[in-house]
Structures are given as C-alpha cells and as structure tokens.
Protein backbone atom coordinates (compact mmCIF):
# COMPACT_ATOMS: atom_id res chain seq x y z
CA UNK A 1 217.73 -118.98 -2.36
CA UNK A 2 219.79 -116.99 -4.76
CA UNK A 3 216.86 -116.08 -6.53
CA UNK A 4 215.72 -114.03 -3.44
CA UNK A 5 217.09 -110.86 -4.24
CA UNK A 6 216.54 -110.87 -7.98
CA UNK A 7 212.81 -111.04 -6.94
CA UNK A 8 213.49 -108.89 -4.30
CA UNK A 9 214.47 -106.19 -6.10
CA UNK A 10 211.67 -106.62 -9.39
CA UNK A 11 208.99 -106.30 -6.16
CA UNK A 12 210.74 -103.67 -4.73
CA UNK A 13 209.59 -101.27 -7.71
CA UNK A 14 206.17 -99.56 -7.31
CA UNK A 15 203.39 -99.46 -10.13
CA UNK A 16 203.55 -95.93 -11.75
CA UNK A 17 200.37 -93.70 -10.70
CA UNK A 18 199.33 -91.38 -13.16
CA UNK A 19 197.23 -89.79 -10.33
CA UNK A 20 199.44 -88.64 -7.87
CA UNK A 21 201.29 -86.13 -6.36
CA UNK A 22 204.90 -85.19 -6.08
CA UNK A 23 206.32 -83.61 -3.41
CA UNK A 24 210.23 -82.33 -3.21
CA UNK A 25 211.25 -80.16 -0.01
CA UNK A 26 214.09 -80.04 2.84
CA UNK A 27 211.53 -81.77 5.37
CA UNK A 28 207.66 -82.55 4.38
CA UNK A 29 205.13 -83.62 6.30
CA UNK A 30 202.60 -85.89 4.81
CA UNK A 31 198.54 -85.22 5.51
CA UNK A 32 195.63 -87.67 4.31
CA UNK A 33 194.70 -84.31 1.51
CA UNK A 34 196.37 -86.14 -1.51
CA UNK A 35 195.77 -90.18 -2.65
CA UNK A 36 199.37 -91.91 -3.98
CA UNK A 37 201.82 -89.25 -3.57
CA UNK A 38 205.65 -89.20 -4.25
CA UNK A 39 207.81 -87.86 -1.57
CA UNK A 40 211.69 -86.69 -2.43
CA UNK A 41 213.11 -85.12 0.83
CA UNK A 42 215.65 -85.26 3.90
CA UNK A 43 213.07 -85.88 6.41
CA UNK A 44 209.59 -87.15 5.98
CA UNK A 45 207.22 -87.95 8.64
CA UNK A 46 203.69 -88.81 8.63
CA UNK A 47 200.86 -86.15 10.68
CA UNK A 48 197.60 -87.54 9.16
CA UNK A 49 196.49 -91.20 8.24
CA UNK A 50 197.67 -91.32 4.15
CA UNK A 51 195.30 -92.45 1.68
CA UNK A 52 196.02 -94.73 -1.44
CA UNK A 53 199.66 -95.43 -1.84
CA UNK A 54 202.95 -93.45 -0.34
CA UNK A 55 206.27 -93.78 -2.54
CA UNK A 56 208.69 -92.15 -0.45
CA UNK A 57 212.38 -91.21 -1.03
CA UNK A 58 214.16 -89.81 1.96
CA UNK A 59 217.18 -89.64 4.83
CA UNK A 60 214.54 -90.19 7.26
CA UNK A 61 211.42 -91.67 7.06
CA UNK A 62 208.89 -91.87 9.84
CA UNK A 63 205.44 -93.56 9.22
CA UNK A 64 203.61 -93.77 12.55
CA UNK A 65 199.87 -93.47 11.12
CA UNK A 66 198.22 -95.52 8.48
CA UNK A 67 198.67 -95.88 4.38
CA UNK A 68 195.76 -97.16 2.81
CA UNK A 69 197.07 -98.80 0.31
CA UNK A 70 201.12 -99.99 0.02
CA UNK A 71 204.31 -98.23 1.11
CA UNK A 72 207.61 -98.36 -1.07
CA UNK A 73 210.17 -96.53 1.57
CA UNK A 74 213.66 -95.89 0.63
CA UNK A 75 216.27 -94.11 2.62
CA UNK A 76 218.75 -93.94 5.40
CA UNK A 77 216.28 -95.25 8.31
CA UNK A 78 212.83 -96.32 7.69
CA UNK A 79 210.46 -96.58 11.11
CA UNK A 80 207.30 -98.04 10.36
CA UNK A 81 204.84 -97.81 13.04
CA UNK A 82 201.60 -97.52 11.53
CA UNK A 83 198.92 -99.52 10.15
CA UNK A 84 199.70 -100.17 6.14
CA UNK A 85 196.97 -101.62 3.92
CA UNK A 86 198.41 -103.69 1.46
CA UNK A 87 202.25 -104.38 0.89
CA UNK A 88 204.97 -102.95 2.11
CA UNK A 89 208.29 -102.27 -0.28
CA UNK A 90 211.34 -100.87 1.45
CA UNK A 91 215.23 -100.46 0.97
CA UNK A 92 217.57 -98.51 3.72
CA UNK A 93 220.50 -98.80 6.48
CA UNK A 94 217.48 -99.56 8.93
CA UNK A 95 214.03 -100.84 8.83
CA UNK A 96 211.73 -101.04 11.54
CA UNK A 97 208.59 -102.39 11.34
CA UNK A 98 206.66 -102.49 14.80
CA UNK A 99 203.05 -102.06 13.07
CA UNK A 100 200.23 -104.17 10.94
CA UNK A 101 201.18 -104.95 6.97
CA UNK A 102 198.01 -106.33 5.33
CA UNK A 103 200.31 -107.97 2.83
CA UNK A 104 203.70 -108.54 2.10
CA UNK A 105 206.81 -106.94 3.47
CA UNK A 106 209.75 -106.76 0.83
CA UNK A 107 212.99 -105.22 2.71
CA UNK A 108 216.30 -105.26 1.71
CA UNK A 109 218.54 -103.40 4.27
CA UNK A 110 221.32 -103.63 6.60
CA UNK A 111 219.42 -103.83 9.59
CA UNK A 112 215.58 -105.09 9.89
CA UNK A 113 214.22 -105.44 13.15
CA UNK A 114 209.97 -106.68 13.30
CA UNK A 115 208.95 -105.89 16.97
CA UNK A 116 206.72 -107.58 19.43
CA UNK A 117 203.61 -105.87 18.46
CA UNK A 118 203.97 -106.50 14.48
CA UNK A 119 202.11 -108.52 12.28
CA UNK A 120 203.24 -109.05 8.47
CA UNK A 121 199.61 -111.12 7.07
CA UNK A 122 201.44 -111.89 3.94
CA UNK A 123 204.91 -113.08 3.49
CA UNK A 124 208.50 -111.68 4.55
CA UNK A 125 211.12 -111.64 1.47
CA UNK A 126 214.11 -109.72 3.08
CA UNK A 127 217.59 -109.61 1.71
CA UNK A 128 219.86 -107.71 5.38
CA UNK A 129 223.08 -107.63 6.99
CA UNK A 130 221.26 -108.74 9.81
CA UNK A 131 217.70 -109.56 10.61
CA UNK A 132 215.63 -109.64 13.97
CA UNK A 133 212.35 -111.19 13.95
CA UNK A 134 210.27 -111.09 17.10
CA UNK A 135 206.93 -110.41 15.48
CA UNK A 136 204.21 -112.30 13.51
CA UNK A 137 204.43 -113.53 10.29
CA UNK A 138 201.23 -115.04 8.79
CA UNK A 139 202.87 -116.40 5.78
CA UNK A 140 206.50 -117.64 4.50
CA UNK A 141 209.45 -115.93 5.34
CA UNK A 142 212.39 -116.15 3.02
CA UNK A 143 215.70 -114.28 4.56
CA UNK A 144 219.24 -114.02 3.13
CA UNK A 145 221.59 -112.00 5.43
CA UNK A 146 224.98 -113.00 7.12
CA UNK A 147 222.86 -113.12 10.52
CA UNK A 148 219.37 -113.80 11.32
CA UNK A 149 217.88 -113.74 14.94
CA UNK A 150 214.56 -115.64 15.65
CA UNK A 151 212.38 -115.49 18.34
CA UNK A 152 209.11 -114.56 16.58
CA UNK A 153 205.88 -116.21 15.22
CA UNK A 154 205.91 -117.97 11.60
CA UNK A 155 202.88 -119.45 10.86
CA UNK A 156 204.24 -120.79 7.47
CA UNK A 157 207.35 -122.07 6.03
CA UNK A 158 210.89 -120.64 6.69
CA UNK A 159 213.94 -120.34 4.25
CA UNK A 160 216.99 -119.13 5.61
CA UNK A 161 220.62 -118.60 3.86
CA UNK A 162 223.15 -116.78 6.95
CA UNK A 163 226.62 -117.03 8.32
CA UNK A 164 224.96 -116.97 11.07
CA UNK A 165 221.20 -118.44 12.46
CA UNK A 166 219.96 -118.57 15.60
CA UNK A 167 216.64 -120.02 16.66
CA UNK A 168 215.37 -118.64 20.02
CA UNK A 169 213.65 -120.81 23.07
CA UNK A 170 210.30 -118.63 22.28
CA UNK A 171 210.47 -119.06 18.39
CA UNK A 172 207.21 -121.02 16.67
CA UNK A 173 207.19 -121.98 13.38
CA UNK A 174 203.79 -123.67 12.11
CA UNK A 175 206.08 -125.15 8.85
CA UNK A 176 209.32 -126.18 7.48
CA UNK A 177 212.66 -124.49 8.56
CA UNK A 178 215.18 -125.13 5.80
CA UNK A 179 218.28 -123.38 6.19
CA UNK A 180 221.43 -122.73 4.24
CA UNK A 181 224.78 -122.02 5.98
CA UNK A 182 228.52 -122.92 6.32
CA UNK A 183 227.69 -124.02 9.72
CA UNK A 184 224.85 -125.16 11.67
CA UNK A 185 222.55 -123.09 13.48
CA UNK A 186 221.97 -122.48 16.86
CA UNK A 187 218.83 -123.74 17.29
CA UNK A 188 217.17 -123.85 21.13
CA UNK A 189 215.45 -127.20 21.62
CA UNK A 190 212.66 -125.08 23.29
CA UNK A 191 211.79 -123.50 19.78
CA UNK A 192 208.58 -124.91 18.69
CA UNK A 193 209.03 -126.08 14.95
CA UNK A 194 206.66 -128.22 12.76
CA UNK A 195 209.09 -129.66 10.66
CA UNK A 196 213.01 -130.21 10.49
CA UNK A 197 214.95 -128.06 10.73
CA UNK A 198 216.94 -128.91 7.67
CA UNK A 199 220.13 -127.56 7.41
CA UNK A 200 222.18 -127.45 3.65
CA UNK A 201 225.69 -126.69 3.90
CA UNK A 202 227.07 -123.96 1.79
CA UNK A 203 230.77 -124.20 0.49
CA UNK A 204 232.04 -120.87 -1.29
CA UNK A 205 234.01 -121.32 -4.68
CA UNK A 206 236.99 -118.10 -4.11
CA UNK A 207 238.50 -119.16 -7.65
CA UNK A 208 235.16 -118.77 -9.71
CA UNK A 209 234.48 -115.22 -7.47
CA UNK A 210 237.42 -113.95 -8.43
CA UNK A 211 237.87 -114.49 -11.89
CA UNK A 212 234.32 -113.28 -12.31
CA UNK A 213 235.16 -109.95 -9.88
CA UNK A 214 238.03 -109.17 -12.50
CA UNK A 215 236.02 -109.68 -15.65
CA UNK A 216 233.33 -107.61 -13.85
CA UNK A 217 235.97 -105.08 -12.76
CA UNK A 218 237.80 -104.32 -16.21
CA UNK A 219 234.72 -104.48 -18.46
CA UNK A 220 233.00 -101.48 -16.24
CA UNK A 221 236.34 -99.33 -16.03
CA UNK A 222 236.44 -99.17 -19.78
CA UNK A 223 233.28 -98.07 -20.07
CA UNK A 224 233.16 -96.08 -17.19
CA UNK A 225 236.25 -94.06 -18.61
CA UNK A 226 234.95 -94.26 -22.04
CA UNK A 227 232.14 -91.91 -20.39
CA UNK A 228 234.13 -89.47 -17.85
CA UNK A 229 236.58 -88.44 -20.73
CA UNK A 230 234.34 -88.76 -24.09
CA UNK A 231 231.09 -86.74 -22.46
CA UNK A 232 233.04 -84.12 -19.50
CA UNK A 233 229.89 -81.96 -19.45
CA UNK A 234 227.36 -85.29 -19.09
CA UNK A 235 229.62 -85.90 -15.95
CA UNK A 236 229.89 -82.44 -14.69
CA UNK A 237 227.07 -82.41 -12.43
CA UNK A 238 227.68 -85.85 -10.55
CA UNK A 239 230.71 -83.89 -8.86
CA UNK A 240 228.54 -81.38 -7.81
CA UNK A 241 225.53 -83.05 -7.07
CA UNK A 242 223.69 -83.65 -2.56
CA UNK A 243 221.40 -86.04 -1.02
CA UNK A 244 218.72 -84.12 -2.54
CA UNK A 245 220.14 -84.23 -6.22
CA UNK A 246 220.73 -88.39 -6.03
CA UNK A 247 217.07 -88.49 -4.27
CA UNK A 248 215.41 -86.76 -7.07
CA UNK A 249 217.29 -88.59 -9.84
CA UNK A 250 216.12 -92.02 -7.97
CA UNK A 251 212.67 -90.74 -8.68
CA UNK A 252 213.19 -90.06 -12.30
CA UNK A 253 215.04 -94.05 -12.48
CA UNK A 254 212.03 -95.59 -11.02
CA UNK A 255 209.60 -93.89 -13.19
CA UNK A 256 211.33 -94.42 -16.47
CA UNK A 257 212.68 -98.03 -15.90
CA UNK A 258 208.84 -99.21 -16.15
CA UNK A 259 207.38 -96.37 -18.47
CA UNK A 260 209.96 -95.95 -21.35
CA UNK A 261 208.99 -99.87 -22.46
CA UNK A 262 205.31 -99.04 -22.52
CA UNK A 263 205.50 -96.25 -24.26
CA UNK A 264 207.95 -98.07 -26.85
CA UNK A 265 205.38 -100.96 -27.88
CA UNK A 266 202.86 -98.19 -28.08
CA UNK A 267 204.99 -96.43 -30.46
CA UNK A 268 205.25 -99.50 -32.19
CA UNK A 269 201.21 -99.48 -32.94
CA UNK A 270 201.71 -95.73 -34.67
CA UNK A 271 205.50 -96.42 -36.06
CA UNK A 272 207.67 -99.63 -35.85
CA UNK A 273 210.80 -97.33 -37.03
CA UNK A 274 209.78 -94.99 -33.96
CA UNK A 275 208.70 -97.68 -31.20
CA UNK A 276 212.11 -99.57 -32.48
CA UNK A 277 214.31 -96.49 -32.40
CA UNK A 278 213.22 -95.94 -28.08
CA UNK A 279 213.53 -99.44 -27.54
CA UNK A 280 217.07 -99.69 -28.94
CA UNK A 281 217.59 -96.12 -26.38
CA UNK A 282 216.11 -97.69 -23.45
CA UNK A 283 218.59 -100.24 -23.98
CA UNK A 284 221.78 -98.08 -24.42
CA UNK A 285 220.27 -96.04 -21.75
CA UNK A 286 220.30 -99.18 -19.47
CA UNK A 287 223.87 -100.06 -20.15
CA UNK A 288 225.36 -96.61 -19.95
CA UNK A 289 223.52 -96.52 -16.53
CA UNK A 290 226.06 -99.40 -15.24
CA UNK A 291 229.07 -96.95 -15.92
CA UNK A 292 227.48 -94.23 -14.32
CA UNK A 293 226.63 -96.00 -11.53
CA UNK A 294 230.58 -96.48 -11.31
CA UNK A 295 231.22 -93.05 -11.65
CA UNK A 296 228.46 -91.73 -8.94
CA UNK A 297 229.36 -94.30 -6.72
CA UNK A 298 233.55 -92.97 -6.69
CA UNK A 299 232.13 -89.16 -6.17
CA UNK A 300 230.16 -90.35 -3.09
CA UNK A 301 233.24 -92.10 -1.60
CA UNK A 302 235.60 -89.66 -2.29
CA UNK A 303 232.69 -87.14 -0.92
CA UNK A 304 233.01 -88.94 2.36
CA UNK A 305 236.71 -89.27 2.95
CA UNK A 306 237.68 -85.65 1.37
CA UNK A 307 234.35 -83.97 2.75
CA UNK A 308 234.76 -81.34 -0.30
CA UNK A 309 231.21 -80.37 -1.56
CA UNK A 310 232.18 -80.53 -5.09
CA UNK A 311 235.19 -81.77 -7.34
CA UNK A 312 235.86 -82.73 -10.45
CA UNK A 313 234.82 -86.72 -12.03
CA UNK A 314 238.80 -88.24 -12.68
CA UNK A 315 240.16 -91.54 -13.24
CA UNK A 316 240.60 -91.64 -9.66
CA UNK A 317 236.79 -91.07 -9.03
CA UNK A 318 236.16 -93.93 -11.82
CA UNK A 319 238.92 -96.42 -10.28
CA UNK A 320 237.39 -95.77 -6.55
CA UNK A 321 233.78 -96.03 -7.63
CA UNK A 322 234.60 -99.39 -10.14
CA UNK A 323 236.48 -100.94 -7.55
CA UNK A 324 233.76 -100.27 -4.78
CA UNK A 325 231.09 -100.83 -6.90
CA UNK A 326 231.79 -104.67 -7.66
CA UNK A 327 232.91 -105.39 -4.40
CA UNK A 328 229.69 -103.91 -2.50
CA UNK A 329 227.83 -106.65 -4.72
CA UNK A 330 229.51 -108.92 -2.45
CA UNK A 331 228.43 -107.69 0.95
CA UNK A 332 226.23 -110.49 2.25
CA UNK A 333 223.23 -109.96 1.58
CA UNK A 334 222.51 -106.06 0.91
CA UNK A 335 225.16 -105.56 -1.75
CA UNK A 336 222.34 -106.16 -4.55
CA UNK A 337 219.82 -103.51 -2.92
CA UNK A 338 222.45 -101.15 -2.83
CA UNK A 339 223.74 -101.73 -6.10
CA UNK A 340 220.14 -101.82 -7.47
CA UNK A 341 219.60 -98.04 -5.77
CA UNK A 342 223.04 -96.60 -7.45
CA UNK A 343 222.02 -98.17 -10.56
CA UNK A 344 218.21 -96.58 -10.18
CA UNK A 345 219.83 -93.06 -9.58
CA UNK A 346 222.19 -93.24 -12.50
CA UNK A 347 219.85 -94.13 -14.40
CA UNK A 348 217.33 -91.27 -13.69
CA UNK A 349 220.44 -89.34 -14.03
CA UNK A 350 220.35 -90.22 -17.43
CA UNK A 351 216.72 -90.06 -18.43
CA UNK A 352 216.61 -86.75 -16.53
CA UNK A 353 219.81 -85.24 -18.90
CA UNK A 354 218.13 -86.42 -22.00
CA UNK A 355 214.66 -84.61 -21.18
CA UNK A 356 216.75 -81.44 -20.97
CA UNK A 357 218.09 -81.70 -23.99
CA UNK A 358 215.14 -82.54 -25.39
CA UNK A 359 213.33 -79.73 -24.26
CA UNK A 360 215.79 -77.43 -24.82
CA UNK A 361 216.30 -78.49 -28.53
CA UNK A 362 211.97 -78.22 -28.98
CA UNK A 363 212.25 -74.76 -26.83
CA UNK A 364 215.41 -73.59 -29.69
CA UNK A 365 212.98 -74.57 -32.40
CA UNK A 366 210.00 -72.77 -31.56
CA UNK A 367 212.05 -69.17 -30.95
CA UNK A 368 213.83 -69.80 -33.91
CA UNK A 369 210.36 -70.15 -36.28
C-alpha cells in the first residue's frame, strides 16, 4: 500500500504536448476553439465542451462540460461535473467528481467526494485526508487516507489503508476488500461483498519516525541555508512572489521535470560532453529544488500568519519552512501530494531563473557583437 502514492504521484504528471496552448489570466474561461491547452489562473471554469486534453493550474477549477481526452486539475477546489474522455489526474484541498471518467481517476487531496451519479470505468488510485465514495467504480480502487467512507459501487477489488473505514449497509463490492488499519473497520453486515473482508493490522514504529524526521530535518536546513545566504538575489523573489507567481512556476516544474532528460540523451547523439554536462544539471537542479521547496514553503507560512505581501527570505523563513516541510510529509495520506506540488513549483522556480539568465547572457552577446 505504501507504494500508492509513489505511483500516485509519477501518474499524476501529464505527457508534454508540443501542440497546445497556454493560457495565464486572473479568471479564464475555457471554449472547445483550442485542442490540449494549459491553463495558469485564479479561477477557471469551463463554457464550451474542451477538445483533446485540459492541464489546468488554478484556485478554482470548475469543469461542468466535457474534455475529450484526460484532465490533470490542480488547485484549491476541483468540481468535476462533466463528461471526461480518458483519465482523470488531479491534486487539491477538494475534489469532486459527480460526472463520467472513461478511465482512471488519480486524486490525491484532502477531501474527495464521488457522487451518486458518477462513474470512474477505470480504476480509483487516491491518496486523501478523507474519502467519500458513493459512486461507481468499474475497476479497482486503491485508497490511503486517515478516513474512508463507503457506500458506493466497486465492481473490482478494494485496497484500503485508514485510521478510519467504514463500510455502509448499501456498499457492493464485486471483489476482494483487503484493508489495512490500527483497528477494525466498521463494516455493516448489509454491505454486499464478494470476498473477505480482510483486515491487516498496522502498528506504527515512533522510534524509527523520529530518528528519520531528524536526519531529514538537519540535512535540508543546511542546505536550505547554504542557499538563502550564498545566492540572496536567487531568493529574492520567493518573498515577493502570489498565487499567480507559484501557479506559473508549477507550470514551468511540470514541463521541465519530463523534458530536460529527453533533451539530455538527445544531446548525447550530437555530444556526450554536452548531453552529460545537462544531465549532471538536471540533477543538481533536482536537489537544489528540495531546499527551495524549504524555503518557499516558510514564505507561504509566514505569508499566512503575518499577512505582509512581501518580506525578506531569513533563517526564520528557512527554520519555519524546514520544520513544516518534513512534518507535512507526515499528514496521513496527502502530505506526499503536497510535498510533491512545493517540490514541482520550486523546481520550475529554478528552471524558470536559469532561462533568464540564459537569455539574458545570449541577448548581452548579440548587442555586444
């Protein structure tokens, strides 16, 4: 079951479109003119059926007419009420799904609610806080959250890991329910199950956790201080940065993550020096991206609780965001999706910074010939 997430979040990330459109803006409203389109905004909402694939990044997000293709969603709430074609790929606070998925459904979020009136065809994987099923599944459903209500349809197998399970009167399951918990379940003897249910108990080791939450903790405030006080102007614009500015660097993460290795072991076919030399950045890049995610995540705490727009990255910020950081890992079972969408924005953060300089350097170059 612990292997949930890690797949969780490796689905989670949309295949890069070459052929698509990107669209940045307070509030947009998406129309069926443009196939796979790339959405970075507060509020997005859905007027028109949307053809080939949506990859949306926003506070709100609103589907209530039909994607062709698949749906990767990530936000504050996601309400999905239309019809999707393929798969659907979300992370958020909320997730509502009360329409048709012609695949899978992928969700990691605090809340996920499937209505009445959905049906996933494929399988649920779904990492949540807590998670309310009263719809249809047509395949397995694989859930880790700290509660899990259900009272839906699963035609295939069910793997639960909760604090918490409970098994309505009106729940059918068509195979296996395997669950794993530090107590039973409260399963109704009305619920309609094929096989077991078969409960593993869990037993937590504290010792192990926290030795590893100190090693974790010390290695990533050394490098995370390394960074605020050895590059001040790479750090600058975190303390000054909105919704819109951590949106549009989570863009820049998700394309990079899969295109920079590409375009490395192409660059291998025309130079092994050059394809080597990106492949050793990517890497640095990735590690550097840990730290930062450190960093971002103190600014948006102290954000919250000092409501300043901007201020200046300290230790404080670094000891906040380190110490938060590692802990939110913990939160059963969301901590990983939100870790995974710091660490995306950090690390578009990054990519985005060395573009800049790149193009300022070529830009320098050509004025000064």
């Amino acid at each position: 079951m612990k292997k949930i997430l890690v797949w969780a979040m490796v689905l989670l990330i949309p295949s890069i479109s070459f052929a698509a459109m990107i669209k940045t803006d307070e509030s947009v409203s998406l129309d069926a003119q443009t196939k796979n389109i790339y959405v970075f905004s507060s509020n997005i909402n859905a007027k028109e059926d949307i053809k080939g694939d949506a990859v949306l990044f926003g506070q709100n997000i609103n589907i209530d007419k039909n994607v062709e293709h698949s749906l990767f969603a990530f936000g504050n709430g996601v309400d999905i009420a239309g019809d999707i074609g393929q798969s659907v790929r979300t992370g958020a606070n909320t997730v509502n799904i009360s329409g048709i998925v012609g695949e899978d459904a992928l969700v990691g979020a605090s809340a996920l609610t499937i209505a009445e009136s959905a049906v996933v065809k494929g399988d649920l994987l779904a990492g949540t806080a807590s998670s309310n099923i009263k719809g249809t599944i047509e395949g397995n459903v694989k859930i880790a959250a700290s509660k899990v209500v259900l009272s839906g349809k699963i035609l295939g197998n069910v793997d639960i890991e909760a604090n918490e399970i409970i098994i309505a009167d009106n729940a059918e399951i068509g195979g296996a329910l395997n669950y794993w918990s530090g107590n039973p379940g409260m399963i109704s003897p009305d619920a309609k199950i094929a096989s077991g249910p078969y409960y593993n108990h869990i037993e937590t080791d504290y010792a192990q956790t926290s030795s590893s939450m100190a090693y974790a903790f010390l290695s990533l405030i050394i490098l995370a201080l390394a960074i605020t006080y050895g590059f001040r102007r790479f750090c600058e614009p975190i303390g000054k940065s909105n919704f819109a500015f951590f949106a549009r660097n989570c863009g820049w993460g998700l394309l990079m993550i899969g295109a920079i290795p590409v375009a490395s072991f192409i660059l291998f076919a025309i130079s092994v020096h050059l394809g080597f030399t990106a492949l050793v950045a990517y890497i640095m890049g990735l590690l550097v991206a840990y730290a930062v995610s450190a960093i971002y995540t103190g600014f948006i705490v102290q954000k919250i609780l000092s409501k300043e727009k901007e201020f200046e990255i300290s230790w404080v910020t670094v000891l906040i965001g380190s110490v938060v950081f590692i802990l939110i890992g913990y939160i059963p079972y969301i901590g990983s999706t939100i870790k995974f969408v710091l660490y995306l924005s950090s690390f578009g953060y990054i990519m985005n910074k060395i573009y800049n300089t790149i193009s300022f350097q070529s830009a320098k170059n050509k004025s000064a010939k």
